[in-house]
N, C-alpha and C. Protein backbone atom coordinates (compact mmCIF):
# COMPACT_ATOMS: atom_id res chain seq x y z
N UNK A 1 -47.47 -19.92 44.29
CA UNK A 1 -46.17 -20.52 44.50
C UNK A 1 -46.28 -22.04 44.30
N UNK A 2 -45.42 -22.49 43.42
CA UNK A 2 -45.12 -24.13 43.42
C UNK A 2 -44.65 -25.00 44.46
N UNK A 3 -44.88 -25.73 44.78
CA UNK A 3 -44.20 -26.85 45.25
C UNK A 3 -43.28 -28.01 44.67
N UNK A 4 -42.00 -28.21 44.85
CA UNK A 4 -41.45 -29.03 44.31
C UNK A 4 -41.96 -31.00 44.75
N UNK A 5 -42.02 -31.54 43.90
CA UNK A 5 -42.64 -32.44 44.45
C UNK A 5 -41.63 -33.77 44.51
N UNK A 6 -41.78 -34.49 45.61
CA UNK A 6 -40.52 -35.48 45.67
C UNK A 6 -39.95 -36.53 44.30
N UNK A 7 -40.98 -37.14 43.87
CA UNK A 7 -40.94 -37.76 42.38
C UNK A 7 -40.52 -37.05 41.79
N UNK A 8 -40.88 -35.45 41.35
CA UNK A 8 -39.71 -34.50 40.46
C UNK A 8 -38.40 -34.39 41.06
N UNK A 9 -38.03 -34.46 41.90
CA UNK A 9 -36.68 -34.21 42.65
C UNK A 9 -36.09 -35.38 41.99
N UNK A 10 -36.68 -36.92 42.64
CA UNK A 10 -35.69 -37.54 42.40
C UNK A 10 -35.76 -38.17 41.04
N UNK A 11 -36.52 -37.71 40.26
CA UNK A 11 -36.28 -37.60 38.39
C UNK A 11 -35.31 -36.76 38.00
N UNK A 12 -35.18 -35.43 39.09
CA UNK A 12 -33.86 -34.49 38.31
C UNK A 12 -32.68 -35.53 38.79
N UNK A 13 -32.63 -35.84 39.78
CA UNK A 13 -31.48 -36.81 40.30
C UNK A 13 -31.15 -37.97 39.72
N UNK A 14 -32.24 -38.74 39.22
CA UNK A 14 -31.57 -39.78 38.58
C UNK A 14 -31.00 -39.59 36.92
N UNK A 15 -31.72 -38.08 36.13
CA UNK A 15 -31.52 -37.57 34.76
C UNK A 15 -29.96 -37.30 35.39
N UNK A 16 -29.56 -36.07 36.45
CA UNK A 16 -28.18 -35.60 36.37
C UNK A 16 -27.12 -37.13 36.28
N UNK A 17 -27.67 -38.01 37.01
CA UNK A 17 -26.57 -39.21 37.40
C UNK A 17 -26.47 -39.85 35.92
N UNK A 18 -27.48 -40.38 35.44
CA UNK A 18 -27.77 -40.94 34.23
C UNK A 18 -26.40 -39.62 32.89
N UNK A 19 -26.40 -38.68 33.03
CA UNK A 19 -25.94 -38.16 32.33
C UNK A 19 -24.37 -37.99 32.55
N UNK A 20 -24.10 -37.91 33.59
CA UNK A 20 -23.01 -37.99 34.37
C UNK A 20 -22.22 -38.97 33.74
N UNK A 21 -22.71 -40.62 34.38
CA UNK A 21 -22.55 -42.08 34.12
C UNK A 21 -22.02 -42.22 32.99
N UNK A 22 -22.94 -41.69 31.93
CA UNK A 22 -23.06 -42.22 30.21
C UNK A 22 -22.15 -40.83 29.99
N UNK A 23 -21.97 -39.88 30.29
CA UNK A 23 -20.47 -39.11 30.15
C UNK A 23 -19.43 -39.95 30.00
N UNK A 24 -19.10 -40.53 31.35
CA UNK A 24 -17.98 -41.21 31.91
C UNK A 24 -17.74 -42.24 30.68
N UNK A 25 -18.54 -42.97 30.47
CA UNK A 25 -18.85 -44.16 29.43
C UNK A 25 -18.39 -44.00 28.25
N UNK A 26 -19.15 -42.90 27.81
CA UNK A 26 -18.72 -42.19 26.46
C UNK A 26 -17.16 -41.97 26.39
N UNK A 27 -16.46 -41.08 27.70
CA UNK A 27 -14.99 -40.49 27.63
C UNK A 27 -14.27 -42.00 27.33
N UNK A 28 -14.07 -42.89 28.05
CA UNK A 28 -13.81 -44.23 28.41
C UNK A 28 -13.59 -44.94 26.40
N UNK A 29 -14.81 -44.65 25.93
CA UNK A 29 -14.81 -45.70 24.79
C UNK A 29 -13.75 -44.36 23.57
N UNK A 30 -14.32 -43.48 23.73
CA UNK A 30 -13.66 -41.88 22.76
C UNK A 30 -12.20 -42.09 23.23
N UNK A 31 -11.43 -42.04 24.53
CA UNK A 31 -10.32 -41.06 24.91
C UNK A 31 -9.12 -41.80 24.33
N UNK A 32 -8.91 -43.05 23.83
CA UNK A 32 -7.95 -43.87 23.39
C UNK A 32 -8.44 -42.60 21.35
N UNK A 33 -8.70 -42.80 21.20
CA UNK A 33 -9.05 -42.29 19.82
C UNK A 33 -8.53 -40.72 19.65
N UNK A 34 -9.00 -39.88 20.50
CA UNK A 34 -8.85 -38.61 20.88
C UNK A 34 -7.67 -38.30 21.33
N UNK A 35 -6.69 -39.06 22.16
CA UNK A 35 -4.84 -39.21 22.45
C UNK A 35 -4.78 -39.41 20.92
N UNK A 36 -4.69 -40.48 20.27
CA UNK A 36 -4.07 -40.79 19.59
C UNK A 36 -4.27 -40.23 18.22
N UNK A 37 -5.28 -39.25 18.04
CA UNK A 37 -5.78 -37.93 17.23
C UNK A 37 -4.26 -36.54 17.90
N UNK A 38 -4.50 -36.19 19.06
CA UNK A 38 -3.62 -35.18 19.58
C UNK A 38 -2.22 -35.76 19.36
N UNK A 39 -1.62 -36.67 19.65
CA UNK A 39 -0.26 -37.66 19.37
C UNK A 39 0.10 -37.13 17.83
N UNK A 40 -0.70 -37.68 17.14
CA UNK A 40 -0.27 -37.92 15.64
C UNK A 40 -0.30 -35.97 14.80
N UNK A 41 -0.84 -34.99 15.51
CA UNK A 41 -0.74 -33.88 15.11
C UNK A 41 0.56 -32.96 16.26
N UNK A 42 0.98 -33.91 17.45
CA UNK A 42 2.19 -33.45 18.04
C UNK A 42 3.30 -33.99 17.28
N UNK A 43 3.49 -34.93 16.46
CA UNK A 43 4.73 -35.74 16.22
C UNK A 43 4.77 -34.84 14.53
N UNK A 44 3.00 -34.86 13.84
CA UNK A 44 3.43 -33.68 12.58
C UNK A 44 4.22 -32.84 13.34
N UNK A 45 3.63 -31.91 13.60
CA UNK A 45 4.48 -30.55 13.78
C UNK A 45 5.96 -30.59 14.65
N UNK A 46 6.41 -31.77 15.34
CA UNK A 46 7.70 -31.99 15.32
C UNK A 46 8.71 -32.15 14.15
N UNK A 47 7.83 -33.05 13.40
CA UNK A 47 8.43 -33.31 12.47
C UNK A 47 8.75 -32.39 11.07
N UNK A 48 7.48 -31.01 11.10
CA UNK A 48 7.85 -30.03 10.30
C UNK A 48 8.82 -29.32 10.81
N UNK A 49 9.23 -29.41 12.28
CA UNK A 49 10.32 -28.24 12.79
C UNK A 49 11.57 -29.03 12.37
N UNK A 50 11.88 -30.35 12.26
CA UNK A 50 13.35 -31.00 12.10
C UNK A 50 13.02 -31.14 10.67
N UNK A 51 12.48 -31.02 9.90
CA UNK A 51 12.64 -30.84 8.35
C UNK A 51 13.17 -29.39 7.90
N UNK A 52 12.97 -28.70 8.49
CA UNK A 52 13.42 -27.44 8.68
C UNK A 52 14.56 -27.13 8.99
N UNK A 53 14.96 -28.09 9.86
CA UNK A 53 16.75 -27.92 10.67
C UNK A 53 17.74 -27.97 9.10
N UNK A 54 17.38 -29.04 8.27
CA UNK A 54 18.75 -28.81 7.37
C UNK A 54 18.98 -27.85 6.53
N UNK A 55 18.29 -27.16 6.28
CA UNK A 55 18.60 -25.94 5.48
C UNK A 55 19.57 -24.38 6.35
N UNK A 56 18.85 -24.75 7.83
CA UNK A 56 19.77 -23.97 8.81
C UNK A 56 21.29 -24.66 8.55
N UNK A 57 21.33 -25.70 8.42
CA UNK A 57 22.84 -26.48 8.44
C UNK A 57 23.53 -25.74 7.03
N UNK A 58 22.71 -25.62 6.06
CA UNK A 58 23.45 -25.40 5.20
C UNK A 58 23.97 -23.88 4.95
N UNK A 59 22.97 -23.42 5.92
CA UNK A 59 23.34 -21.75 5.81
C UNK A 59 24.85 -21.72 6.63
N UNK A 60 25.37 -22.62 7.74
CA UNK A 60 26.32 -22.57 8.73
C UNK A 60 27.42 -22.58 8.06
N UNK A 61 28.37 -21.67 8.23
CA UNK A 61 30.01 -22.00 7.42
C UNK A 61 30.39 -23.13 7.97
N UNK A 62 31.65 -23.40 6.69
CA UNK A 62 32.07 -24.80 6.53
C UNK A 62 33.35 -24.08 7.69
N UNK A 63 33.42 -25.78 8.78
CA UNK A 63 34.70 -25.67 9.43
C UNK A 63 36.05 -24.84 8.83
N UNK A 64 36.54 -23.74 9.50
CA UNK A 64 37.65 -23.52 9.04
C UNK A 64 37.56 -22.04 8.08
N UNK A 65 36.20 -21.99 7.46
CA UNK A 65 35.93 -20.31 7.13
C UNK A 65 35.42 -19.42 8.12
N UNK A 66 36.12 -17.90 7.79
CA UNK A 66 35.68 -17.17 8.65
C UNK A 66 34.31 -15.98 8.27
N UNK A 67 34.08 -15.49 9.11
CA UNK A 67 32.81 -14.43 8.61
C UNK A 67 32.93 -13.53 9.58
N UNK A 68 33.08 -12.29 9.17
CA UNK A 68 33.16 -11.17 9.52
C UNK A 68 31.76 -10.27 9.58
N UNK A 69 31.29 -9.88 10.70
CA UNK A 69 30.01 -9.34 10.83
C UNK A 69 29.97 -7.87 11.21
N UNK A 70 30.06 -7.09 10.57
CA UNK A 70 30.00 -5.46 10.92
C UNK A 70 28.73 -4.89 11.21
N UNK A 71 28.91 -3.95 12.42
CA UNK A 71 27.52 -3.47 12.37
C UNK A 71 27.96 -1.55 12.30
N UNK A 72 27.41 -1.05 11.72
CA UNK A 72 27.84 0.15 11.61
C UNK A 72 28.40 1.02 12.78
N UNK A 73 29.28 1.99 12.79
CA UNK A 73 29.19 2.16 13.68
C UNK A 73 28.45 3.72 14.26
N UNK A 74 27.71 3.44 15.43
CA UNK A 74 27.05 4.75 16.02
C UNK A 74 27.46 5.29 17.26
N UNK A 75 27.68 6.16 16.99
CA UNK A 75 28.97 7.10 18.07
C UNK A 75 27.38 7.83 18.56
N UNK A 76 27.06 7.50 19.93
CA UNK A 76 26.44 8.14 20.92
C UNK A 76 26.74 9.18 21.63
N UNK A 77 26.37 10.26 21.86
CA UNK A 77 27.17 11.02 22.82
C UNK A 77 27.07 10.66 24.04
N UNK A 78 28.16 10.72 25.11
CA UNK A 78 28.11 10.66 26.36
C UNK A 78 28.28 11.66 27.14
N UNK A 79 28.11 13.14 26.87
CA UNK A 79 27.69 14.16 27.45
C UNK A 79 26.78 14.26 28.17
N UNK A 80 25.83 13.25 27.79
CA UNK A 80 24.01 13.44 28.61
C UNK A 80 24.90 13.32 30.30
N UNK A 81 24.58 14.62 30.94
CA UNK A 81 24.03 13.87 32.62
C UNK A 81 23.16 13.28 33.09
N UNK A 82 23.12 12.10 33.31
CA UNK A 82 21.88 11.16 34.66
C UNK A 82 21.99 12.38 35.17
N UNK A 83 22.96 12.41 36.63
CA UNK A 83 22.48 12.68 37.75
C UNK A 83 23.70 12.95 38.26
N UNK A 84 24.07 13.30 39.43
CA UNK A 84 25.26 13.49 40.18
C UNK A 84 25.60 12.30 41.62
N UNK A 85 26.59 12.11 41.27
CA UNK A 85 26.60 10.54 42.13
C UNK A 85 27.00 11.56 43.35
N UNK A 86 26.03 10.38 44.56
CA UNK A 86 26.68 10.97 46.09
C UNK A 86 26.46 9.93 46.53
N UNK A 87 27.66 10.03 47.07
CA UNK A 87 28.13 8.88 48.26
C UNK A 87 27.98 9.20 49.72
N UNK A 88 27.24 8.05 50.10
CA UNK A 88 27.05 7.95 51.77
C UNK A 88 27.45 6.82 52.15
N UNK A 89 27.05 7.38 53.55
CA UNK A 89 27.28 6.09 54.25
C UNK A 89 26.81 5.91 55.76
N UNK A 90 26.49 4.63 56.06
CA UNK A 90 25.61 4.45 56.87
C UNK A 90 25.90 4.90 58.71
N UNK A 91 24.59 5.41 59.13
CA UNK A 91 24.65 5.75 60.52
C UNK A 91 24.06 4.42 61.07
N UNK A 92 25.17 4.04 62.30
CA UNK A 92 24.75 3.28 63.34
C UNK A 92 23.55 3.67 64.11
């Protein structure tokens, strides 16, 4: 069986902090770059959805025409029984 030895301990401790630190450091100098990477691919794809809007405009009738929309019609039967309705009512 090993023994952990105090000098190894506090070498893992000062490697985790050290890595930690220079994380932090790293995010700090990157995260202005990395917004403004995510920004500029949110405002594309806004901007492909409202390039898109005018052709919907042009499909829209002009004020004042009408459009008539038929949908065939399907005669269901209403013969099916659910169930038989019963009515109650409540005991005090």
């Amino acid at each position: 069986m090993q023994m952990a030895s105090f000098t190894g301990f506090l070498r893992t401790i000062l490697i985790i902090l050290l890595v930690y630190y220079g994380i932090k450091i790293l995010m700090k100098l990157f995260a202005p770059y990395v917004m403004r990477y995510m920004s500029k691919k949110v405002q594309e794809r806004f901007g492909g959805q409202f390039q898109q809007q005018p052709d919907a405009e042009r499909n829209r009738p002009k004020e004042g025409e009408t459009i008539i929309d038929k949908t065939p019609d399907r005669r269901q039967s209403s013969d099916k029984k659910v169930g038989e309705y019963v009515d109650y009512e409540e005991i005090d």
